[in-house]
Structure formats: C-alpha cells, structure tokens
Protein backbone atom coordinates (compact mmCIF):
# COMPACT_ATOMS: atom_id res chain seq x y z
CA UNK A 1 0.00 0.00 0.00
CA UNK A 2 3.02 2.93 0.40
CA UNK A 3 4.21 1.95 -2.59
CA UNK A 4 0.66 1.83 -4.87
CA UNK A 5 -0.72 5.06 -2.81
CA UNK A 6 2.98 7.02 -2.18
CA UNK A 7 2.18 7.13 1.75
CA UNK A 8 5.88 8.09 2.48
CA UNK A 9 5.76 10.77 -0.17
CA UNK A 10 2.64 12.00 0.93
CA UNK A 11 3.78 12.34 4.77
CA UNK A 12 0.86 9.99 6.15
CA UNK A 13 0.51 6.39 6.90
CA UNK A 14 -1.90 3.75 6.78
CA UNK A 15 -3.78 4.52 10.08
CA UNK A 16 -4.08 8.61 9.49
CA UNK A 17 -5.65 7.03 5.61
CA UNK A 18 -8.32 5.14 7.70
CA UNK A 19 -9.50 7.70 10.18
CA UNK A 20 -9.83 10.10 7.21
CA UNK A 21 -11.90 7.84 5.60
CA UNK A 22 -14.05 7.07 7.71
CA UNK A 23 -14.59 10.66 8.65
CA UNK A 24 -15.71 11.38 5.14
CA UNK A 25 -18.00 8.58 4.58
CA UNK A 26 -19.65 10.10 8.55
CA UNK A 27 -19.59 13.28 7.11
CA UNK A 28 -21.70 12.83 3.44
CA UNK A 29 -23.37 9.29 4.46
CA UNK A 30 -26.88 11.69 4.74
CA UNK A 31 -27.20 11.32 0.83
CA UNK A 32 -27.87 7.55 1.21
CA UNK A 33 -31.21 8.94 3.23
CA UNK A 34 -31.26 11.92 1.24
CA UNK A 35 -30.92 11.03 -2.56
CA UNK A 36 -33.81 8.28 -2.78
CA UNK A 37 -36.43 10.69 -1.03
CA UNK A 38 -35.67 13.19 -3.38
CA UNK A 39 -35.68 10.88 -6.84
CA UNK A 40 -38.46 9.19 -5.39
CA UNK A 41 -40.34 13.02 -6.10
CA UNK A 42 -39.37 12.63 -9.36
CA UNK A 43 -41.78 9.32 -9.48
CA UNK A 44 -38.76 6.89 -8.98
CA UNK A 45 -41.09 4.87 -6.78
CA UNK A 46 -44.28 2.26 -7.20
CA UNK A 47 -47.38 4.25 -8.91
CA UNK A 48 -45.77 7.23 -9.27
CA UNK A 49 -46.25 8.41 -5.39
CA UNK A 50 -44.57 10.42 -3.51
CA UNK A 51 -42.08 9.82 -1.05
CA UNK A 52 -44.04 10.65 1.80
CA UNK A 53 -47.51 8.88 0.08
CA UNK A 54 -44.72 5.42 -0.31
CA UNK A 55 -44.51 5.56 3.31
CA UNK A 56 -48.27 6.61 4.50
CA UNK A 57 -49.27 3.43 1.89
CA UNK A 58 -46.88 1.12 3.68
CA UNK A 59 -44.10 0.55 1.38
CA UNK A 60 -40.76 1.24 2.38
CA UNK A 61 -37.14 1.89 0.48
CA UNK A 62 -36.56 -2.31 1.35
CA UNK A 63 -39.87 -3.56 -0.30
CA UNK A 64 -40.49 -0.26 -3.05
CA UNK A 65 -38.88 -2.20 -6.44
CA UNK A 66 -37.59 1.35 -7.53
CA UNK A 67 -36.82 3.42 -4.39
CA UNK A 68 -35.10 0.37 -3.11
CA UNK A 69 -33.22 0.53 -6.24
CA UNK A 70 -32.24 3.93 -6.54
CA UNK A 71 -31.07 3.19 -2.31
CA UNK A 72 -28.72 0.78 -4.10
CA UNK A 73 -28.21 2.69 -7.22
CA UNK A 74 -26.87 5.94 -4.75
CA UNK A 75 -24.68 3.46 -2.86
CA UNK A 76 -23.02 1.54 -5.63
CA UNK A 77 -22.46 4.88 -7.57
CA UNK A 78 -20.87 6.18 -4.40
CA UNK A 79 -18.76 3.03 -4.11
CA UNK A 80 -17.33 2.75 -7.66
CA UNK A 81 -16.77 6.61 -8.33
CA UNK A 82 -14.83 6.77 -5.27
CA UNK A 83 -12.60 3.84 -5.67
CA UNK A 84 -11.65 5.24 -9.40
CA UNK A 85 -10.72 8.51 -7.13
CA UNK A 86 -8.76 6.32 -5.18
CA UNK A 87 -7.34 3.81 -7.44
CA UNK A 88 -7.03 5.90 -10.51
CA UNK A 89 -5.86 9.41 -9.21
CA UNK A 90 -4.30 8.54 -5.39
CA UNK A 91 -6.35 11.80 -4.15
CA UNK A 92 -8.76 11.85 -1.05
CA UNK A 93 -11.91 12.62 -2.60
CA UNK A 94 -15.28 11.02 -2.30
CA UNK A 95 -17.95 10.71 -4.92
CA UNK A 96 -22.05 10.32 -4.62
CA UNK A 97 -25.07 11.66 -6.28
CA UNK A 98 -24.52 15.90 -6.23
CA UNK A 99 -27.16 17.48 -3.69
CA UNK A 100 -28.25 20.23 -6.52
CA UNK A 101 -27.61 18.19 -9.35
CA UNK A 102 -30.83 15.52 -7.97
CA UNK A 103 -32.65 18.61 -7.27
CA UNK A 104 -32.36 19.55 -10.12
CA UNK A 105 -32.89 16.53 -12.12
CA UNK A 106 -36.33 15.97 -10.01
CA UNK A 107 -37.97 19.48 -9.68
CA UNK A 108 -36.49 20.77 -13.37
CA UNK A 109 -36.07 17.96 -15.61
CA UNK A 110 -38.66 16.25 -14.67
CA UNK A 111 -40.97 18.68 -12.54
CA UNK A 112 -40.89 21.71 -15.09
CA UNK A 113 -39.73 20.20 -18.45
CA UNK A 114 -42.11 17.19 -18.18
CA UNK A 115 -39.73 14.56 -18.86
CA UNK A 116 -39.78 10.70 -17.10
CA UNK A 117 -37.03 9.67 -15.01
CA UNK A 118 -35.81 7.51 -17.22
CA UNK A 119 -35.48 10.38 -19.81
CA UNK A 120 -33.59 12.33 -17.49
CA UNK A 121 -31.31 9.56 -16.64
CA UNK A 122 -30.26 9.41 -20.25
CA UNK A 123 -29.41 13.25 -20.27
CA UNK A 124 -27.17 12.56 -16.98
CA UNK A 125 -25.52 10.18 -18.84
CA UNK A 126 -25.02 11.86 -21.94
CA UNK A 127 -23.94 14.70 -20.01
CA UNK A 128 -21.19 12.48 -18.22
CA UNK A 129 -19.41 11.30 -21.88
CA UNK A 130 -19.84 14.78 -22.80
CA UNK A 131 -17.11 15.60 -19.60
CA UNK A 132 -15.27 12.40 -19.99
CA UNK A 133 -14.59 14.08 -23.74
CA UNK A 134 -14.03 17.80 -22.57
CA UNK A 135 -11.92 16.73 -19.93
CA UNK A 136 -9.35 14.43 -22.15
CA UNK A 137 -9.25 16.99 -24.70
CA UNK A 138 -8.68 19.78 -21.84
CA UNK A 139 -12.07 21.78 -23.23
CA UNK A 140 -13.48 21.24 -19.33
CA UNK A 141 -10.85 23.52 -18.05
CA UNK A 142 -11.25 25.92 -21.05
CA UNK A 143 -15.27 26.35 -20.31
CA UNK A 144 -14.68 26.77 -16.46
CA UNK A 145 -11.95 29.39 -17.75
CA UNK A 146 -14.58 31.25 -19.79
CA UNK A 147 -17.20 31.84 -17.20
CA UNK A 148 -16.38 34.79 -15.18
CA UNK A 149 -15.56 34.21 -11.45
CA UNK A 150 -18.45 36.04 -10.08
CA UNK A 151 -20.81 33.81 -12.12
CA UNK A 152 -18.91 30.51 -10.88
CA UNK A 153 -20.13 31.73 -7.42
CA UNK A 154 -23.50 33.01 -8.10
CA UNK A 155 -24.21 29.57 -9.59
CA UNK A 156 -23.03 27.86 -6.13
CA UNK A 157 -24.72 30.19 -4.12
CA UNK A 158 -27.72 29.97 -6.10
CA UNK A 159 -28.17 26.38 -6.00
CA UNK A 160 -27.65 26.50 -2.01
CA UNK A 161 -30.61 28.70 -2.34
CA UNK A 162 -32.88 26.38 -4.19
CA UNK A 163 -31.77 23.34 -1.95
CA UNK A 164 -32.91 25.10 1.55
CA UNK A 165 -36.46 26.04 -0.55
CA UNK A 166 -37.27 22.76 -1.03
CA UNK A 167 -36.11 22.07 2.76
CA UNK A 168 -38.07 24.99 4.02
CA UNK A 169 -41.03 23.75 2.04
CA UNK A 170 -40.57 19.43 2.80
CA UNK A 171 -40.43 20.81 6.53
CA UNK A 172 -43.90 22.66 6.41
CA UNK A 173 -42.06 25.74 7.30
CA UNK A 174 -42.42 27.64 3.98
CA UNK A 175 -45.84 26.90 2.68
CA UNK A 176 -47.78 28.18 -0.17
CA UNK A 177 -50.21 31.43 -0.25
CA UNK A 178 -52.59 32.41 -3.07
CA UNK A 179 -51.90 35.92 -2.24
CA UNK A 180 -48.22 36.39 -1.27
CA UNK A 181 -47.15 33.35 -3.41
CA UNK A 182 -45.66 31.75 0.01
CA UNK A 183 -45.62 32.57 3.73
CA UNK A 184 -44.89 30.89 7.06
CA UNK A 185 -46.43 27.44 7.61
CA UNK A 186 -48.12 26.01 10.68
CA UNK A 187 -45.37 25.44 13.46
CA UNK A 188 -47.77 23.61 15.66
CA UNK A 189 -48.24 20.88 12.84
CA UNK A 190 -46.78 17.61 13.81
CA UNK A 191 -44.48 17.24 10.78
CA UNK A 192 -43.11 20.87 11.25
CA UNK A 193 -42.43 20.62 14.92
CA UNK A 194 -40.02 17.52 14.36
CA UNK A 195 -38.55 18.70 11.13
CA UNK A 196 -37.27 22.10 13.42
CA UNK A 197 -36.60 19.78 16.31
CA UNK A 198 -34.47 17.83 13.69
CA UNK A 199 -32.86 21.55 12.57
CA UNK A 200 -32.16 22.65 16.09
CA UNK A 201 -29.87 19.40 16.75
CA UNK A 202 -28.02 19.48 13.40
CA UNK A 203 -27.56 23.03 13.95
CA UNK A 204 -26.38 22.66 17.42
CA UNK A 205 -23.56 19.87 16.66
CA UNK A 206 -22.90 21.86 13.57
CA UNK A 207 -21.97 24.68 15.41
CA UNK A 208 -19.59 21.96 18.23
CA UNK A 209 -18.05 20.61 14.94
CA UNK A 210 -19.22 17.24 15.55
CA UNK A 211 -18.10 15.29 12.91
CA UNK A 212 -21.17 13.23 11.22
CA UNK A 213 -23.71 16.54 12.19
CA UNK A 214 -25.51 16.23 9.40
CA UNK A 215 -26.02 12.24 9.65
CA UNK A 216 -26.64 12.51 13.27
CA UNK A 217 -29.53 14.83 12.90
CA UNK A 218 -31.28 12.45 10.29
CA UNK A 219 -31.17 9.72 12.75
CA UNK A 220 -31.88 11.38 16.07
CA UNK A 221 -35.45 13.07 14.20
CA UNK A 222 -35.93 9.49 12.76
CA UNK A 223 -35.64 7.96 16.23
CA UNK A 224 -37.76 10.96 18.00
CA UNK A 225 -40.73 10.82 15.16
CA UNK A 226 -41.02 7.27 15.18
CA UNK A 227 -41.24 7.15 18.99
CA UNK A 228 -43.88 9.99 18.57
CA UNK A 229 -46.27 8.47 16.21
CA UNK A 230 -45.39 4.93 17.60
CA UNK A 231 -45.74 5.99 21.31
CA UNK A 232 -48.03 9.35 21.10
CA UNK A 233 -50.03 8.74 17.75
CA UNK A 234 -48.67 11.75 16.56
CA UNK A 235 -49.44 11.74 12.48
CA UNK A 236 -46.46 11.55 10.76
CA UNK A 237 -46.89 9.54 7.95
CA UNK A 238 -43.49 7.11 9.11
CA UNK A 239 -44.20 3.52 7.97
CA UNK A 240 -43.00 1.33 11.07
CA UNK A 241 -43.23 -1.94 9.62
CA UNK A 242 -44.46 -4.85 12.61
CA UNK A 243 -41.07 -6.42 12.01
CA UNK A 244 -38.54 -4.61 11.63
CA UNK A 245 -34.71 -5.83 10.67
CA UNK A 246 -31.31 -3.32 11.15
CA UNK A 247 -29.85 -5.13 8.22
CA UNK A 248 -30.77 -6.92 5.21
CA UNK A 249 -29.57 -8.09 2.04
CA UNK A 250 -29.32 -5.20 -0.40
CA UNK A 251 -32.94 -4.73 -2.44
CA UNK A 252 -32.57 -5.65 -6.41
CA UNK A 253 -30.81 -2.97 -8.59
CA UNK A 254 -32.86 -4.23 -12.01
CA UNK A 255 -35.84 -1.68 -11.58
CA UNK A 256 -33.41 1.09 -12.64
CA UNK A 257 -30.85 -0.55 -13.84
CA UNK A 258 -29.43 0.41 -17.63
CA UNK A 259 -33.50 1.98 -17.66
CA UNK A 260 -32.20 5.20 -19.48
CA UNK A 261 -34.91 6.36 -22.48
CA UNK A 262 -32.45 8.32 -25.11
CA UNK A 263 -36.07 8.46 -27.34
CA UNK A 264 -38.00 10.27 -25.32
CA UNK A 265 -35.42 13.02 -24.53
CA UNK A 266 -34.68 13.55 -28.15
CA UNK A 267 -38.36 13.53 -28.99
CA UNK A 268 -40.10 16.60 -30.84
CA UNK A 269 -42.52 16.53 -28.40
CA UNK A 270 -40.20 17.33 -25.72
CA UNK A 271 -37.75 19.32 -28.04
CA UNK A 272 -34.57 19.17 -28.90
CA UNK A 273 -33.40 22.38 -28.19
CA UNK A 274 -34.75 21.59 -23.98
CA UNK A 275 -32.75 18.33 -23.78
CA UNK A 276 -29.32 19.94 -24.94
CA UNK A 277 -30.23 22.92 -22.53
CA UNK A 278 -30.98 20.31 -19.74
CA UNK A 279 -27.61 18.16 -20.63
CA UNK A 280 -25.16 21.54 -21.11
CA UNK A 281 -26.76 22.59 -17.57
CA UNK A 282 -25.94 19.22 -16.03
CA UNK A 283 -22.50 19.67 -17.21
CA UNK A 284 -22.24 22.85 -16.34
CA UNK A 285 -23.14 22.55 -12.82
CA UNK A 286 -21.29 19.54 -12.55
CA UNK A 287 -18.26 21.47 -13.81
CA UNK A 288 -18.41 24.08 -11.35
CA UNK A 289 -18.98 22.81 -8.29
CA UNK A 290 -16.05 19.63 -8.91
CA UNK A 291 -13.24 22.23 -10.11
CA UNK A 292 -14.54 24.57 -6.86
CA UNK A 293 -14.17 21.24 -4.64
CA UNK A 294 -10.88 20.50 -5.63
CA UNK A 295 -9.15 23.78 -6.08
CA UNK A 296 -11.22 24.88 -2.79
CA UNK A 297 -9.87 21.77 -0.94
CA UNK A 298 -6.32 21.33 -2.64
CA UNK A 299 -5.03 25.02 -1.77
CA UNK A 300 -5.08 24.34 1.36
CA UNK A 301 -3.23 21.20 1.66
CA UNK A 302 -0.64 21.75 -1.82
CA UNK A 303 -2.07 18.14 -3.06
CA UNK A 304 -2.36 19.41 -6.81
CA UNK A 305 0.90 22.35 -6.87
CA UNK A 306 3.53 21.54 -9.20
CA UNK A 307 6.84 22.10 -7.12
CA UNK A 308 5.17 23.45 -4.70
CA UNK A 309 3.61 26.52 -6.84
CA UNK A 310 -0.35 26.82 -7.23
CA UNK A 311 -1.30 26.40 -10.74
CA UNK A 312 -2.32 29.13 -13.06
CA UNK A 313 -5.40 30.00 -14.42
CA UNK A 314 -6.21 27.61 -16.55
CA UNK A 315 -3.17 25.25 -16.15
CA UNK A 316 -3.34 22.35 -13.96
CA UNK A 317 -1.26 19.24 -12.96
CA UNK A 318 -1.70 15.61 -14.26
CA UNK A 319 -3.14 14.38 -11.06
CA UNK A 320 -6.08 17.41 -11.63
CA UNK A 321 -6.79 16.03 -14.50
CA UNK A 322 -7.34 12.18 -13.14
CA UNK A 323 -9.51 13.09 -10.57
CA UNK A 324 -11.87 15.24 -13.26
CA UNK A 325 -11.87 12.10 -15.70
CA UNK A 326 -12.91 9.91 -12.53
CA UNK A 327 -15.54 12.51 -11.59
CA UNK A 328 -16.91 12.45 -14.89
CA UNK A 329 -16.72 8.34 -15.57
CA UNK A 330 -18.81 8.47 -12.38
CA UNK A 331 -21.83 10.70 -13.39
CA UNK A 332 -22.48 8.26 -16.72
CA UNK A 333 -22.50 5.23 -13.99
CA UNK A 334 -24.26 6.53 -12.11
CA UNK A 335 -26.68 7.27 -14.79
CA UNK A 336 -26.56 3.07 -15.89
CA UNK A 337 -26.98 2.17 -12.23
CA UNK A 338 -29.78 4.79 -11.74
CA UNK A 339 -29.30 8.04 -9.95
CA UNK A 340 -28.46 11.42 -10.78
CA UNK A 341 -25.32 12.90 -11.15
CA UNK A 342 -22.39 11.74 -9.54
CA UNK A 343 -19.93 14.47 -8.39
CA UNK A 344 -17.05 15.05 -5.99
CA UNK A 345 -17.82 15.91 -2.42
CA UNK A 346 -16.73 18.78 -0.72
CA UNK A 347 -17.76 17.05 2.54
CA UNK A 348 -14.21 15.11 1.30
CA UNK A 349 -12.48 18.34 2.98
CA UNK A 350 -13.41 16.48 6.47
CA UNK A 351 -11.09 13.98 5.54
CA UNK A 352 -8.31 15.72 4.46
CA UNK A 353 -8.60 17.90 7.83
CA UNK A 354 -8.06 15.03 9.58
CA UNK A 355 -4.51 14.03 7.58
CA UNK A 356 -5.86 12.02 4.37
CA UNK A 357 -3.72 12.70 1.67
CA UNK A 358 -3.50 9.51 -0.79
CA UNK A 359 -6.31 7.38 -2.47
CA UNK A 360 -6.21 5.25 0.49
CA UNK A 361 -8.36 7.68 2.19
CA UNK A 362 -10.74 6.90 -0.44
CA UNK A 363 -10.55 3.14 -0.49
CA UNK A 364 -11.84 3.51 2.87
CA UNK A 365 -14.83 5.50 2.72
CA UNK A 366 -15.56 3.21 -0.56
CA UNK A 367 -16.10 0.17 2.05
CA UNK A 368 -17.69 2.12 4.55
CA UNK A 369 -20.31 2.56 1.75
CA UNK A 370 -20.79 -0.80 0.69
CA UNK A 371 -21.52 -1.35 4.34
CA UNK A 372 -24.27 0.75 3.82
CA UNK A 373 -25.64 -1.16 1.37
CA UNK A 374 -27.16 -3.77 4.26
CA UNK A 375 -29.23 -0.88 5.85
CA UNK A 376 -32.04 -0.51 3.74
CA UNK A 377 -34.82 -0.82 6.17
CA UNK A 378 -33.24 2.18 8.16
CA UNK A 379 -33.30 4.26 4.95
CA UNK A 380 -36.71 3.34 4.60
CA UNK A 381 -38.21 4.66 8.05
CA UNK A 382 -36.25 7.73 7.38
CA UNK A 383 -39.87 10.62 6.85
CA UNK A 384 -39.14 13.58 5.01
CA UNK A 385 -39.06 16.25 7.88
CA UNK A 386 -35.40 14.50 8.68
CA UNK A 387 -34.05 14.95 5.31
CA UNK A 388 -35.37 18.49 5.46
CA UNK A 389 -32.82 19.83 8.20
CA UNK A 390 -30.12 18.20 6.34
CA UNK A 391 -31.37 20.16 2.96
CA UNK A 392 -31.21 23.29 4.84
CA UNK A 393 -28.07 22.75 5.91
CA UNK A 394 -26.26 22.38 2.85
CA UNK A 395 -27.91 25.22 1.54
CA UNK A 396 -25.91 26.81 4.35
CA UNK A 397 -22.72 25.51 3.37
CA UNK A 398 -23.29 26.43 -0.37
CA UNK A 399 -24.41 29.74 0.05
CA UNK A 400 -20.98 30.78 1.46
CA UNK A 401 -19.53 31.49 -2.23
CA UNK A 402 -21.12 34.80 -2.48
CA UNK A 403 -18.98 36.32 -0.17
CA UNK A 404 -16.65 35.99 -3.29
CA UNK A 405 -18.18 38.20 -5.23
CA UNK A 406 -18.12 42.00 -5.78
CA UNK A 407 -21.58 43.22 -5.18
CA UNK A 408 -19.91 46.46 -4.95
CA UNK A 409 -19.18 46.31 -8.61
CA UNK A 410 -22.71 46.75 -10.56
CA UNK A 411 -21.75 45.16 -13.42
CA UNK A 412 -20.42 41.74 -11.79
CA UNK A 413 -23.35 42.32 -8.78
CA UNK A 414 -26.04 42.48 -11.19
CA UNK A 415 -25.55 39.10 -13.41
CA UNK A 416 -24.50 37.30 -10.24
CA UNK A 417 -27.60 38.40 -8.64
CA UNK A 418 -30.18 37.43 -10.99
CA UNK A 419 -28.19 34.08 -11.29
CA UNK A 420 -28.98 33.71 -7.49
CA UNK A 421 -32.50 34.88 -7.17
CA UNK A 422 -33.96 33.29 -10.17
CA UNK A 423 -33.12 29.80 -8.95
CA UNK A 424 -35.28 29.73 -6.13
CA UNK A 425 -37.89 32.24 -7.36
CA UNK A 426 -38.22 30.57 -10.74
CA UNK A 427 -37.94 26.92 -9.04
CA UNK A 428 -35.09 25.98 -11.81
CA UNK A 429 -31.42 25.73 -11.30
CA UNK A 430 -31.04 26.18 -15.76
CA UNK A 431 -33.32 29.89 -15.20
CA UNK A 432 -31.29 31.30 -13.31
CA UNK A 433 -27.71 30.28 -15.11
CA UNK A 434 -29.54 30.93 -18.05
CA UNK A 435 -30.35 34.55 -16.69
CA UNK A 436 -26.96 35.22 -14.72
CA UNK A 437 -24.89 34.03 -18.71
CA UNK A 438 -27.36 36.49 -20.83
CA UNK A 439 -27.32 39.75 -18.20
CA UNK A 440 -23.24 39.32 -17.87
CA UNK A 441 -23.44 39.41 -21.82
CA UNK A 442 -25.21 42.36 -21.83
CA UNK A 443 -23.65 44.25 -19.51
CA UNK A 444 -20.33 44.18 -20.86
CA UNK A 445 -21.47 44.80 -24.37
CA UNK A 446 -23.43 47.94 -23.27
CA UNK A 447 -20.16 49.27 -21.34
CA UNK A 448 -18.38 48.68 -24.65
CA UNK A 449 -16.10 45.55 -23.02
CA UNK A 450 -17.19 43.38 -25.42
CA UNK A 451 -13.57 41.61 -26.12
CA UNK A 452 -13.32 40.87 -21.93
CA UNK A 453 -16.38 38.68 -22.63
CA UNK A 454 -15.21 34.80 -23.86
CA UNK A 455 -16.81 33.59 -27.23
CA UNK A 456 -18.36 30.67 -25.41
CA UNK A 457 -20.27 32.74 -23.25
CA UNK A 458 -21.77 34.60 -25.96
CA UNK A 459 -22.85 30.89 -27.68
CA UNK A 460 -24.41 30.42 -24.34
CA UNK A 461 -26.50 33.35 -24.14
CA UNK A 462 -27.87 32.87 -27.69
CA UNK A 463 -28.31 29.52 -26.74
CA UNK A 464 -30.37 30.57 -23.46
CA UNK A 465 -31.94 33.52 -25.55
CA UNK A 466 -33.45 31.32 -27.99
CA UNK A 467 -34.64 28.46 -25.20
CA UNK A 468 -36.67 31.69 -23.64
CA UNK A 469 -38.03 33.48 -26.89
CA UNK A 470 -39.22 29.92 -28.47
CA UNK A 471 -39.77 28.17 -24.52
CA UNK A 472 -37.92 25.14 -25.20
C-alpha cells in the first residue's frame, strides 16, 4: 500500500488514511437517506407516489422495487466513483449523487420540463461522456476558464438557495399562499415541529463541529418521530413496519438498472433544443462545483501544486486532471446504475482535515459505503421532515460562495444576482444560469467591453436567448 498510494511521499501512513476515511464517509453518508427521497419526487417509486404517500401506503425503500433501487443505485455509484478517485488518481476525494444536481434533475427535468425519469437519466448520462470528452481533450478547463468568477459563485450560491427552498417547504415551514405566493407554515403541525426539532440538533452539533452533524440529525429526528407516532399517535406519515430488521440483504438494482430512455429526450414533443439545454446545464453545474471542490480543498493542503507553486489559471497538474476524468466516468454510472449525477464531495475536505492525503483515504470510505448497502430498512423509516434539516443545511454551506463576489461592482453584482435569485424564485437551477450568462453578456457589451467577454459565453446566451423566446 506505500508503494501503490505514495504514503511516504505523501507524509501519512496507513492509520491517518483510515481515520480520514471514515470521517468522510460520517460526514456525506446523509445522501444515502437523502438522494432516494428526493428521486423518489421525481416518481422513482411504485405508482408514481410520492415519497411521503410510499410511506403513509406502507411501502418502504426495502420492499419499493424502484426506491429500493435507486437506495442501491446511490450506494453503488458512491462506491465505484470513489474507488476510481482512489485507485485511478491517489487523491482523497469522495464521490455520490450531487445534492443540486438531484434537485435539479427531479424538480427541473422532470418537474418543469415534463420529462420521465428515465429520460432524465439518459441526459445525466449523456452529459457524463460529454465531460469524460471535454476533460481528455482539456475543453473542461477551457469552459470553467470562460465563465467569469463572479458567475462561478453566483451559480453555487444559487443552487444552495434552491436546496434550503425545497427544505423549508418538505419541513412545512415555507408553505404556499394564493396571495403572497408563500408565507410561514403552521409550526404547531406535527411534521413541522419535528422537522425544526431535527434543525435545532443538526444546527447545534454543527456549530460543536461534531463530525457526522448532518447524519446525526437524520437519525436522532428518525428515532424521535417514530417514537412519537409509535408511542403518542402523533401523524407523521413514518411507515413502522411490525417487524422490523437493522440489516438486510441489499434490495434488487434491475428496476433502474441500464433503464435510461435516449427516445423520449430527443423527442419533438419534448424538443430538442430543452434536452441539450438540460444536458449543457448538467455539465455545467457539474463542472463548477467539482473544479470549486478541488481547487477549494487542494489550496489548502498543496495536493495538486507543481513544485510546490499553485497552478495558473487555466493550467493544472496531471493528477487534476485524473480526478476530473474519474468525476466524470462516475456521473455516466451513475446514470446506468440509476441516480443522478455523480460528483465530488466537498464534505471530502473532512477527511483531508483530519490528515488524508493519498487514495487510500478513499478506499476507505468506498467500504464504509458498501456497508451501507445492508441498511435498507433504516433508509426506509427515514420521513421527510429528517431529510429536510439536512437540505437546509447544505444550503448553508453552499451559500458561502457569495462572499466571493463584488456586489460592490454593478456590473459583476447584477448578473451574479439574478443568477442567485432566479433559482429559487423561478424553481429551476437552468433559469437562473440561463439569466446570470445572458445579463453578464449584456452588460459588458453595453459598457463597450465586449472583447473581456469569452466567445463561449456569448454561444451560451444565444443559446439561453433562444430556449426563452421559443420556450424550449
């Protein structure tokens, strides 16, 4: 193992590689819980119910054919994307379904645009040979090069945004209004109550830096609303099945397994011009927020500095480049297996605090996720208003990339700003890139810096122009 992972080079050993990975896989294991409550809303479940309906008809992630699946689809993504981190790059990072990205994919793709999950599958998967090519070929870094730095952020921010709405609103906190469009739901309702009991305890271990917060406050509302409706009849809609197992053998992968429809997103019903908006915005996304992870987490450690000098714009190290080409093989897995995308997680930084430096780190957290695999009954108690917290959260965590930008300077404040707002306003993480890529456009052509704007953003913008004008 020092000489396939370069422990001696990397100043860490084999014990410092284990902690760290185990400290990763505590600190993103949520999205095992989270991931198949949020697919099943894009009708990744039995008769096209909700999550919450699956569990008030009895049916939980260990018995649902297709939640189950997508439970084992999230976990086997997780598994193989981070062991070609590992094996193929030697760099600490962890891979799962993106929290955006399956937002996204549920309340866009298939929410707005109208497409099935299946559709939207094939567009993650296209999208994932798309950066397999643009990373070989070095056009990833060129793209992330063209999009201005205050955009990068916006988009980040922007998507933290969107992900505590849909907390806010799974939590009965945020509710809708026919007058003022939303307002302030019921906090004496059952379902609220334990969703903010479930927010007070993340936040409070959040704020002790107790490693695992965010999984820890999943299972401590789990175990306090099934004890209320079990013990108090409170109505929660948890299904609490009369015998109930810890572990069990992993539920069958073939209900979404290799179940992408390539027809149906190419279809002129569903137009053409929508699925290659929906794919470049996949990509996009995806683009962002792995190059942020790993430029965000390698400063601080040197892990990807040539001789000890941080790369240039634009110019990065071999080792860079690995870990993109595993982060994108992962996403078009993913796809095959059945889940959204699959990115790099920045929750990966937990490890590295704690000494990981070397794909060993991530060999670890790998197994600690095919551990997971025997828990399915756990996942499938799990109610909504405990994901909720968690979704709030990260919203939290995201939203921190603002402070990046210049809202001092109109013309960067403006596009950034309507790339933030429209996300959550418009419910759609493509609006409000789409909005932040035009206004930057015409901002700089109106202040006559028209050469400091990059020819691909101006094929974007036309792109997005012509998606609005013919709403495709």
């Amino acid at each position: 193992m020092n000489d396939f992972f370069k422990l001696k080079e990397n100043n860490t050993n084999i014990k410092t590689e284990i902690i760290a990975g185990i400290t990763t896989f505590i600190t993103m294991a949520y999205i095992i819980f989270v991931n198949p409550s949020l697919l099943g809303q894009a009708g990744m479940n039995v008769k096209g119910l909700m999550f919450g309906d699956v569990a008030k008809a009895g049916i939980t992630v260990a018995n649902d054919p297709i939640l189950g699946a997508v439970f084992v689809a999230t976990v086997l993504s997780a598994i193989i994307g981070t062991l070609i981190m590992g094996l193929v790059a030697n760099v600490p990072f962890a891979q799962a379904a993106g929290m955006g990205m399956n937002a996204f994919f549920t309340f866009y793709v298939v929410g707005t645009a109208g497409y099935s999950w299946r559709a939207a599958l094939a567009a993650v998967f296209i999208c994932g040979l798309i950066n397999i090519f643009i990373t070989v070929t070095k056009i990833r870094i060129a793209i992330v090069d063209a999009i201005p730095e205050s955009l990068k952020n916006a988009i980040g921010g922007g998507i933290g945004l969107f992900i505590a709405l849909i907390g806010f609103k799974e939590a009965g906190i945020v509710v809708a209004d026919s007058a003022t469009l939303v307002k302030f739901g019921d906090v004496r309702n059952p379902g609220t109550l334990l969703a903010l009991f479930g927010l007070v305890v993340t936040v409070a271990l959040m704020v002790k830096n107790v490693k695992g917060s965010i999984l820890i406050g999943i299972i401590a509302t789990t175990v306090v609303g099934v004890i209320a409706q079990a013990g108090f009849g409170a109505k929660l809609g948890i299904f609490i099945p009369e015998s109930f197992k810890v572990f069990s053998m992993p539920p069958s992968l073939s209900p979404t397994f290799l179940k992408l429809d390539f027809s149906e997103l190419f279809s002129a019903k569903t137009g053409f011009l929508t699925a290659v908006t929906i794919i470049v915005s996949f990509s996009l996304v995806d683009t962002f927020d792995t190059i942020g992870t790993f430029i965000g987490t390698g400063a601080k450690t040197g892990m990807f500095d040539e001789k000890n000098d941080v790369p240039k714009r634009g110019m990065f190290p071999r080792k860079i480049d690995k870990a993109l080409f595993a982060d994108a093989t992962a996403t078009s897995i993913g796809a095959l297996l059945g889940t959204s995308n699959v990115t790099t997680y920045v929750e990966s930084a937990a490890g590295i605090s704690e000494g990981g430096r070397t794909g060993l780190t991530s060999v670890v957290t790998a197994v600690c996720f095919f551990l997971s695999l025997f828990i399915a009954p756990i996942v499938g108690i799990v109610p909504a208003q405990a994901t909720a917290p968690a979704l709030i959260i990260v919203g939290v965590l995201m939203i921190s990339s603002i402070m990046r930008i210049d809202f001092e300077n109109f013309e960067e404040a403006l596009p950034a700003f309507l790339t933030l707002v429209m996300m959550p306003f418009t419910y759609s993480i493509a609006n409000g890139i789409a909005a932040g890529f035009i206004f930057y456009t015409i901002v700089k052509l109106v202040k006559g810096k028209a050469k400091d704007v990059h020819p691909i953003m101006y094929i974007f913008a036309v792109l997005f122009i012509f998606k609005f004008i013919f709403n495709v």
